[in-house]
Protein backbone atom coordinates (compact mmCIF):
# COMPACT_ATOMS: atom_id res chain seq x y z
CA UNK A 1 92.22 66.60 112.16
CA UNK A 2 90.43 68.21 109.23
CA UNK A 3 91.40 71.03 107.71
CA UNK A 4 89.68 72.99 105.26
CA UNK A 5 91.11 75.48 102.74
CA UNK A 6 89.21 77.97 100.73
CA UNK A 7 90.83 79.19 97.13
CA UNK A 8 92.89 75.93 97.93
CA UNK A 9 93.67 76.50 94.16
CA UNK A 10 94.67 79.94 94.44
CA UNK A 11 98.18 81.24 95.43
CA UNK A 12 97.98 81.54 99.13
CA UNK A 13 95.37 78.61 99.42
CA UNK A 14 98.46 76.14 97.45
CA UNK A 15 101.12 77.73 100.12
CA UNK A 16 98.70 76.52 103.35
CA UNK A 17 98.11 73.51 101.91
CA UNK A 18 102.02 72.90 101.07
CA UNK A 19 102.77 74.05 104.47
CA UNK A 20 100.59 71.10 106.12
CA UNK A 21 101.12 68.67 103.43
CA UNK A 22 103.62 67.05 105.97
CA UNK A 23 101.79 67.81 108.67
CA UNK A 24 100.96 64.09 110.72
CA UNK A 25 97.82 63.68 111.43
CA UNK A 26 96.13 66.25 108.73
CA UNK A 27 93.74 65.68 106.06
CA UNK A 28 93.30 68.44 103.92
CA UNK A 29 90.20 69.26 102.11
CA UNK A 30 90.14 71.62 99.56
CA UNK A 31 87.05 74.18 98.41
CA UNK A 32 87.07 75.84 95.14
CA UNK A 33 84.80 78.57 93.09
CA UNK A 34 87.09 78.14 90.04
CA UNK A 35 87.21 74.43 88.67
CA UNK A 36 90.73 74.66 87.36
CA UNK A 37 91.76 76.02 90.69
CA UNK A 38 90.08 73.03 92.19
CA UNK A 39 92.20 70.79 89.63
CA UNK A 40 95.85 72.46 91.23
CA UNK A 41 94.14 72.11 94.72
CA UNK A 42 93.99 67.75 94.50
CA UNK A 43 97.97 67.86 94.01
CA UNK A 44 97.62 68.54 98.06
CA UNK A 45 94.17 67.76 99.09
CA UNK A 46 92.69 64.34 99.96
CA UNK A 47 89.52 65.78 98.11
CA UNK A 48 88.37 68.85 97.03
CA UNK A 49 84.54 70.55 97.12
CA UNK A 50 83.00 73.29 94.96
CA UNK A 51 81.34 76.66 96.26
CA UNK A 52 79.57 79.42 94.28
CA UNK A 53 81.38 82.29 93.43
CA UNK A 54 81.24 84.83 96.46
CA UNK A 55 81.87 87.77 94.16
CA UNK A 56 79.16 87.07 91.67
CA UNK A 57 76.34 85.80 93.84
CA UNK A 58 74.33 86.94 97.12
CA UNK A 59 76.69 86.33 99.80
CA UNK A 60 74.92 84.49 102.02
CA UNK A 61 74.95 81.58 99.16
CA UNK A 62 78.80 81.03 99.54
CA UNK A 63 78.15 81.27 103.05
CA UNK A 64 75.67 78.61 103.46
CA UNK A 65 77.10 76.23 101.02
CA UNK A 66 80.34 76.67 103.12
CA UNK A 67 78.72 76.05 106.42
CA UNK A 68 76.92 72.81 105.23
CA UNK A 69 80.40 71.29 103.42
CA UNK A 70 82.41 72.12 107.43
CA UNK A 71 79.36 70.70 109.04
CA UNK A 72 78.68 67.50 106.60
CA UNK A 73 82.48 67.04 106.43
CA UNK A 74 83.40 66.98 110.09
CA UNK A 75 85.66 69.97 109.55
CA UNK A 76 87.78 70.65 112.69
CA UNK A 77 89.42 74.20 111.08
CA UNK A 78 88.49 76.26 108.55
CA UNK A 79 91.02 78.50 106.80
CA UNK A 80 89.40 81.42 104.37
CA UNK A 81 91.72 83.01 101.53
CA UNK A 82 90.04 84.90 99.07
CA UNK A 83 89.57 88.61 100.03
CA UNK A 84 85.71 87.99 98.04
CA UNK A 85 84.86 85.18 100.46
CA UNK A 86 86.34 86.85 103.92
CA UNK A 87 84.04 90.35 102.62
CA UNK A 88 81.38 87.61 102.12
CA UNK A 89 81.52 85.94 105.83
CA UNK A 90 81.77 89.80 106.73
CA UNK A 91 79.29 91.05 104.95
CA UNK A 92 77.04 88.38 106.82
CA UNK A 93 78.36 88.36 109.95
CA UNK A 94 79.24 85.25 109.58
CA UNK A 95 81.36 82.93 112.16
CA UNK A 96 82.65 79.53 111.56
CA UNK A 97 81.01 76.46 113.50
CA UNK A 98 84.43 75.53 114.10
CA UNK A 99 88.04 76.73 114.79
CA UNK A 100 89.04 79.30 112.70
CA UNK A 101 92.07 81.80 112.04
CA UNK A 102 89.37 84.91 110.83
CA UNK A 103 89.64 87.60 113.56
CA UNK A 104 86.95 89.08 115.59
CA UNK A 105 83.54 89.92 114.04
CA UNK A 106 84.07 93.44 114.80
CA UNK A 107 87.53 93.92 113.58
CA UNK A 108 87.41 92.07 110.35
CA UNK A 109 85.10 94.19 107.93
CA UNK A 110 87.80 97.12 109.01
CA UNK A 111 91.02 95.05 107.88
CA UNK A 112 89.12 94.42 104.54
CA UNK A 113 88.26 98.30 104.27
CA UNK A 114 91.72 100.07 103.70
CA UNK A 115 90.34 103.59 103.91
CA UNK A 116 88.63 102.87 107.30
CA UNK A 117 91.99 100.89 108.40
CA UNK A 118 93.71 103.88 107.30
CA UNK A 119 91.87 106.14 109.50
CA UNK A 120 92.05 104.75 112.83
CA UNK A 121 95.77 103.92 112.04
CA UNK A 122 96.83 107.86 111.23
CA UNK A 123 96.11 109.53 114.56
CA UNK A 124 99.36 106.70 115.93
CA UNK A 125 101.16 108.26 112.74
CA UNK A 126 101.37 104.62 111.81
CA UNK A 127 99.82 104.90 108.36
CA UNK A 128 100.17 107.50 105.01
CA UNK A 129 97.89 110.31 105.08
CA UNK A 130 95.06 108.96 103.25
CA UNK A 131 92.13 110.47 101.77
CA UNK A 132 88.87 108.82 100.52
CA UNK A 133 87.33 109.41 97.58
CA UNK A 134 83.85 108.50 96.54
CA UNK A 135 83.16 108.32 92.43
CA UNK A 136 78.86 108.65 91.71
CA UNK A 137 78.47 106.40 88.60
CA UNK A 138 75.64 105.81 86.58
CA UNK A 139 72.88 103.67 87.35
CA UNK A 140 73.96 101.20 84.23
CA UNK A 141 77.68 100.84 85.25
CA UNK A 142 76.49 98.46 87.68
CA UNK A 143 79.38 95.57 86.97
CA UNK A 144 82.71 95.10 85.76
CA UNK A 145 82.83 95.11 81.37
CA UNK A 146 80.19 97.70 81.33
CA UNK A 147 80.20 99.60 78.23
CA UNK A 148 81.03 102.88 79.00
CA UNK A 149 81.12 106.47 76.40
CA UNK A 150 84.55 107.60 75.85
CA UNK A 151 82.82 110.83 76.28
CA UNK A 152 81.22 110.11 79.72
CA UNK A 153 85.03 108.78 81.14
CA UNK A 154 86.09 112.22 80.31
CA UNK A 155 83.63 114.09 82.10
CA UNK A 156 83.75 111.56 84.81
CA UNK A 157 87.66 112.58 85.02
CA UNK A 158 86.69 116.62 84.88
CA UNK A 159 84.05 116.10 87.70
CA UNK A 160 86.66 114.41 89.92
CA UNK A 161 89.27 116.97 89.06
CA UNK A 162 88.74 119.36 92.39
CA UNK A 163 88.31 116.40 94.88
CA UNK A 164 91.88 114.80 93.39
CA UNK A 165 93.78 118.32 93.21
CA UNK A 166 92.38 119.34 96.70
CA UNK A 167 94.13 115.73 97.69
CA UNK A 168 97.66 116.74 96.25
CA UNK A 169 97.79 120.19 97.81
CA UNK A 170 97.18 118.09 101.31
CA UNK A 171 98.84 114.76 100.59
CA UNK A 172 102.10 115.90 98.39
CA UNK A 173 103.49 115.14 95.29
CA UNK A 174 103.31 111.91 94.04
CA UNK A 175 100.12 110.30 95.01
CA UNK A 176 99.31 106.55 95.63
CA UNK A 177 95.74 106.14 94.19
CA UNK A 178 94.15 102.56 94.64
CA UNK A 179 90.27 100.95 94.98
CA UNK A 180 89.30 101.12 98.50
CA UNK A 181 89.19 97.28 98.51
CA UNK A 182 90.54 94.35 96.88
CA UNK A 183 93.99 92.32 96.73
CA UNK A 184 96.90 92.20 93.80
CA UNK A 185 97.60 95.74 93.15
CA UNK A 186 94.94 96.06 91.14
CA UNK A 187 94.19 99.39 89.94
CA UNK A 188 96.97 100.95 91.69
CA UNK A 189 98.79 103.99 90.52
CA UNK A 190 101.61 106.10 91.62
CA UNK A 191 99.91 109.48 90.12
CA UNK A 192 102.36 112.53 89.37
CA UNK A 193 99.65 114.98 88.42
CA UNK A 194 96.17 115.70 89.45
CA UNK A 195 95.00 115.34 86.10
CA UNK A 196 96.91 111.79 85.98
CA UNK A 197 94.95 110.66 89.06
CA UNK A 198 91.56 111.99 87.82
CA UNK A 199 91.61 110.16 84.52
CA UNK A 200 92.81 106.99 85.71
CA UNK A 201 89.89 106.90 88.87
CA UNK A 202 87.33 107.56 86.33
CA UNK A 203 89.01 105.09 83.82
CA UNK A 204 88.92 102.05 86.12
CA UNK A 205 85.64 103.30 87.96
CA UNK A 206 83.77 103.15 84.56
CA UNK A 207 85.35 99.93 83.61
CA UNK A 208 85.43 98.00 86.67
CA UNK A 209 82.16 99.77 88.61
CA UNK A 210 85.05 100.73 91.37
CA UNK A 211 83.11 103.31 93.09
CA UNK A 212 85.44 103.98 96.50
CA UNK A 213 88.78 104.81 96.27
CA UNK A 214 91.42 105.80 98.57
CA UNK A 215 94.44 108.73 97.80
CA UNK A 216 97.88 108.47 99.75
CA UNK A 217 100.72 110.04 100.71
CA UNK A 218 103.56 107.92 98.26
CA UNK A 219 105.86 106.20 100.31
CA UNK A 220 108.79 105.65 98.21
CA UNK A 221 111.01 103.52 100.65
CA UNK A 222 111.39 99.14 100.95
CA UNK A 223 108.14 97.05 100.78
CA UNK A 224 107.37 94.71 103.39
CA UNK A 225 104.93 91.81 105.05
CA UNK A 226 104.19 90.56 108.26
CA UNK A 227 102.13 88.33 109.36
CA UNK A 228 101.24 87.46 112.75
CA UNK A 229 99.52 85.07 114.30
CA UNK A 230 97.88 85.95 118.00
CA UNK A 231 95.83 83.33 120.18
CA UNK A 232 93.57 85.51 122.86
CA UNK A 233 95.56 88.28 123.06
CA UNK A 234 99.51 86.82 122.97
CA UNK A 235 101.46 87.20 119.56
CA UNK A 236 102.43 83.68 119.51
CA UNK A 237 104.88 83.83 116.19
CA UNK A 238 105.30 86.50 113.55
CA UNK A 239 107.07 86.48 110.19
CA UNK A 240 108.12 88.85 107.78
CA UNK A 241 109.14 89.35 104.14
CA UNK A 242 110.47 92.04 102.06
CA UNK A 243 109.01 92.22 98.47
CA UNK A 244 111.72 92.24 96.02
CA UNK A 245 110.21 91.85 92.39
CA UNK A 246 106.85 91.29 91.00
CA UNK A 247 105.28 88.94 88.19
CA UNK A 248 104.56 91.07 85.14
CA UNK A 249 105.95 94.26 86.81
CA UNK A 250 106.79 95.90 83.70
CA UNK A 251 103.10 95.56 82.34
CA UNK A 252 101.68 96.97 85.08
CA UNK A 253 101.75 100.96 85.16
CA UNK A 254 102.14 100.91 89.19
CA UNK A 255 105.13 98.83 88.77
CA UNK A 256 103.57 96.68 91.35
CA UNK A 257 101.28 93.80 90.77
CA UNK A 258 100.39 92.25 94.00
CA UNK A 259 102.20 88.78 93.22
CA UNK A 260 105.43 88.91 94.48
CA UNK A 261 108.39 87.17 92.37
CA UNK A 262 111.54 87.26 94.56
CA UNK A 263 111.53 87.78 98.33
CA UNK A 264 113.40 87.39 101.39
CA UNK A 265 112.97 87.02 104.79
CA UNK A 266 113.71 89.44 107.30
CA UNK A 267 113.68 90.39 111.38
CA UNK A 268 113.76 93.73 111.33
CA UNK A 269 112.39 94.77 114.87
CA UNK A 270 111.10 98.22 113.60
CA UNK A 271 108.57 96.27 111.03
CA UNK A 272 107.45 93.90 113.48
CA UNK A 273 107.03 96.65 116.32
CA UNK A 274 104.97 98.63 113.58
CA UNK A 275 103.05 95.79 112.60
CA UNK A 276 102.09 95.02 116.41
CA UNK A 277 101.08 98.32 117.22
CA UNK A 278 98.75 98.52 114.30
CA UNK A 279 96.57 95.16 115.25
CA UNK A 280 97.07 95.80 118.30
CA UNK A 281 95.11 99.79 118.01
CA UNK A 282 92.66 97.74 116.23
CA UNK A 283 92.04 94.89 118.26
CA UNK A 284 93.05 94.72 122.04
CA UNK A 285 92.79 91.44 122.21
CA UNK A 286 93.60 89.50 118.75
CA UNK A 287 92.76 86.49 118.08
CA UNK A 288 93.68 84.97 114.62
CA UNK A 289 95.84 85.62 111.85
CA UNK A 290 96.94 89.45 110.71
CA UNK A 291 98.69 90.03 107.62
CA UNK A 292 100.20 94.04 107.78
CA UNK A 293 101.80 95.37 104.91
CA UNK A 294 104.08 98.17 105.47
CA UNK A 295 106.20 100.58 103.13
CA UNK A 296 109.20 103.24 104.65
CA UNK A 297 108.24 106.93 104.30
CA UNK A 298 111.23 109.25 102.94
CA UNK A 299 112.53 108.83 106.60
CA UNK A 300 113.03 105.21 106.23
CA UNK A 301 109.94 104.10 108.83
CA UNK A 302 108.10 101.35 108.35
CA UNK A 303 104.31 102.30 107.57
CA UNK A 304 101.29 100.40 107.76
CA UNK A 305 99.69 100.33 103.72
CA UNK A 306 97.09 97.47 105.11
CA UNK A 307 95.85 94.54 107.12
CA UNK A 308 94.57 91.90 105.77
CA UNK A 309 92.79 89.38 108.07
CA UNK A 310 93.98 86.20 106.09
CA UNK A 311 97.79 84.85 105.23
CA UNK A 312 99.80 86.96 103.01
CA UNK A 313 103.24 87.57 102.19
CA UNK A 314 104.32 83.73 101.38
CA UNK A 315 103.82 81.83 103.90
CA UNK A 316 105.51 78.52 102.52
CA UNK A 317 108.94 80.40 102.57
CA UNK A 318 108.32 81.25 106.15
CA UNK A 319 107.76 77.42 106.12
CA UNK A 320 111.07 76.84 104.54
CA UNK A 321 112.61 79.30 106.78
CA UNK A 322 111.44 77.68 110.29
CA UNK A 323 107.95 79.11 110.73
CA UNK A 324 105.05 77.53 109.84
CA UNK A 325 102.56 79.41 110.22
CA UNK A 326 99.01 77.30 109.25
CA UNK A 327 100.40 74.60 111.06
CA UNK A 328 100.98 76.88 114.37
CA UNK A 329 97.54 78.20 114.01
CA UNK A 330 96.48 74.79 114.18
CA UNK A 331 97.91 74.36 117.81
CA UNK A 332 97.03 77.91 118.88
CA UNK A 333 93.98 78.68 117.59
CA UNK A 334 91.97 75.44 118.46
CA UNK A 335 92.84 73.93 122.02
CA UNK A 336 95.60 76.47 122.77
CA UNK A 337 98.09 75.04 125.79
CA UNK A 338 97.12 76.45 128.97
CA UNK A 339 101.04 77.82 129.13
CA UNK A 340 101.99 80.90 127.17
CA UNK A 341 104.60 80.55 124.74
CA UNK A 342 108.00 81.32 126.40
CA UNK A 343 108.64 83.63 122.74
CA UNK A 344 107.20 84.14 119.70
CA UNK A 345 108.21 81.37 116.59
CA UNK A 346 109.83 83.49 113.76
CA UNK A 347 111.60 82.44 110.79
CA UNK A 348 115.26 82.84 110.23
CA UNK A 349 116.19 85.88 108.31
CA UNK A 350 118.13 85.73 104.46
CA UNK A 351 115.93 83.17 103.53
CA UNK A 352 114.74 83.95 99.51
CA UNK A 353 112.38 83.08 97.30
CA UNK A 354 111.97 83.38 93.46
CA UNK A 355 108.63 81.90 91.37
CA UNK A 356 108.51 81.94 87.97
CA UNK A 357 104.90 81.40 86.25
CA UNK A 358 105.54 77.55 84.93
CA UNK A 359 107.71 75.72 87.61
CA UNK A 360 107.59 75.40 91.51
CA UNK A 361 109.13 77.96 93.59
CA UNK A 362 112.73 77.88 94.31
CA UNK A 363 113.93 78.97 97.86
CA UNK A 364 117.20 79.53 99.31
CA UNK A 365 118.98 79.68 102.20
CA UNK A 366 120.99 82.57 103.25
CA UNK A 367 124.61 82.76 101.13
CA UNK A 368 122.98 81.02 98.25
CA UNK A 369 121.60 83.82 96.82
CA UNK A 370 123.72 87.24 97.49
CA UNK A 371 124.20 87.99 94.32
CA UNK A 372 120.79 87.57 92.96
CA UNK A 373 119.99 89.74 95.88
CA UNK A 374 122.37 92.44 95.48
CA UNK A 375 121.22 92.26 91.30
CA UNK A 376 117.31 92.87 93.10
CA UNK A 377 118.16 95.64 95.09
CA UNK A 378 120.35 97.48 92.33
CA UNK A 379 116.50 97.31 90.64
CA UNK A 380 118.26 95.02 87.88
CA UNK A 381 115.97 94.04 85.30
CA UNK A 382 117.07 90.54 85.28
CA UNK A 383 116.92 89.60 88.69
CA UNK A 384 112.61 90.85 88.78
């Protein structure tokens, strides 16, 4: 079997490809934008092929030169990564001439949209109060780098001001003010005062042409994943995380940075019930791979932040830990059995991981690591 693996270079991409490394009877082909990603991908890929950029060209480019490398190549499944390239394939309506772990056409431009996720999920109380919040920006802030006036960030900021205080008399004190769209944290901001919020949209929006942003209630409890993986309707296995400590925490202003340093794995039945309710409001029937993050409120319950239609979390310590996930998908989501699984695969719980920037990942199994873990949770600098 074939199996190709978009962003193979990237951070998820290398976890896939680890997780099927083993797999007998796999041969992995990698596909790259970046060319040194492409160099990390051949560690784990028989060979690896180069796309164009998905966030820099017309979309339909990537999606073409992606169709003609799974149809030249015999590809028999197709796994997409890189939040650019799955807004690409949905900005295109694009579906895979093969086997594929992207859900349905209908449901994925909504995981990618966290302000339209957002919505459906509040009325089922499963998600913050959210507000969206569009920023008008001049014709000639039309890309990321663009020059902009100190002076014209400022009254950017004072023009937002009503919209952002109107959100903190509805949403509470503090805020969580993020881009509407994207992956890693970026420009994410726990905002204490309207003015705070204001500046720092109209910052980012005049640096990085962010133009939709979305305003939520903070949720100040444990950070969580999980991911689960459904074949026509059945959850077939699930797996879940909770985020411990972040690379480069302390530069980021958020505190949060998207890539997750030290983990563990969990089976908490309140995350996964969350979690299942949320795809599940979304999509009746999934099909394919769901990746929820959730946060606890001031109550302690789990809350849906987002879904992303792709593998998240880190899914080579749910390897590790008993679940492996891409190579499930490979069984489920091509010529699925015609018997339902008797329960869904999960990994075992008090399994951790901890990555540093210039050596592999180290993972251990439960009693290996209590102290490290009781360091985390006491928010010891050491142990993040």
């Amino acid at each position: 079997m074939r199996v190709l693996v978009t962003g193979a270079g990237g951070s998820i991409g290398i976890d896939v490809c680890r997780s099927l490394s083993n797999t007998v009877g796999v041969e992995l082909i990698g596909a790259e934008a970046n060319p040194w990603g492409a160099r990390l991908a051949r560690r784990f890929c028989a060979r690896v092929v180069l796309l164009p950029r998905a966030d820099q060209v017309a979309p339909e480019a990537f999606y073409r030169a992606l169709e003609r490398h799974v149809k030249r190549l015999g590809v028999d499944f197709l796994w997409v990564n890189p939040d650019p390239e799955l807004q690409a394939v949905a900005r295109c309506g694009w579906r895979p001439p093969c086997p594929h772990a992207l859900p349905g056409a209908r449901v994925l431009p909504i995981c990618l949209d966290k302000e339209a996720t957002g919505r459906r999920l509040q009325a089922a109380q499963l998600a913050p109060d959210t507000q969206a919040l569009r920023v008008g920006l001049p014709a000639r802030a039309d890309g990321p780098g663009t020059e902009t006036p100190p002076a014209d960030v400022a009254r950017l900021a004072r023009n937002l001001l009503p919209q952002v205080e109107r959100a903190f008399a509805h949403l509470g004190v503090p805020l969580w003010v993020r881009p509407g769209s994207g992956a890693g944290g970026i420009g994410s901001l726990r905002a204490d005062h309207p003015q705070e919020a204001a500046f720092w949209i109209a910052l980012w929006s005049a640096r990085r042409a962010v133009r939709d942003w979305v305003l939520q209630e903070y949720l100040p409890g444990r950070n969580f994943n999980c991911t689960l993986l459904y074949s026509r309707g059945t959850l077939c296995a699930w797996a879940a995380m909770e985020r411990l400590g972040y690379f480069l925490a302390e530069a980021a202003p958020s505190g949060i940075t998207g890539q997750v340093k030290l983990c563990r794995t969990v089976t908490e039945e309140q995350v996964l019930l969350a979690a299942r309710r949320a795809v599940e409001l979304l999509d009746p029937r999934p099909h394919g791979v769901y990746s929820v993050d959730l946060r606890e409120d001031v109550q302690g319950r789990p809350r849906v932040t987002e879904i992303n239609p792709r593998l998240a979390g880190r899914p080579w310590l749910y390897t590790q830990a008993g679940c492996n996930l891409p190579e499930l998908a490979l069984r489920w989501l091509t010529q699925p059995p015609a018997e339902r699984p008797d329960a869904a695969c999960s990994p075992r719980p008090g399994w951790t991981l901890y990555r540093q920037l210039d050596c592999e990942p180290t993972i251990l199994p439960p009693g290996e690591s209590s102290h490290e873990y009781t360091n985390a949770l006491a928010r010891n600098p050491t142990a993040t």
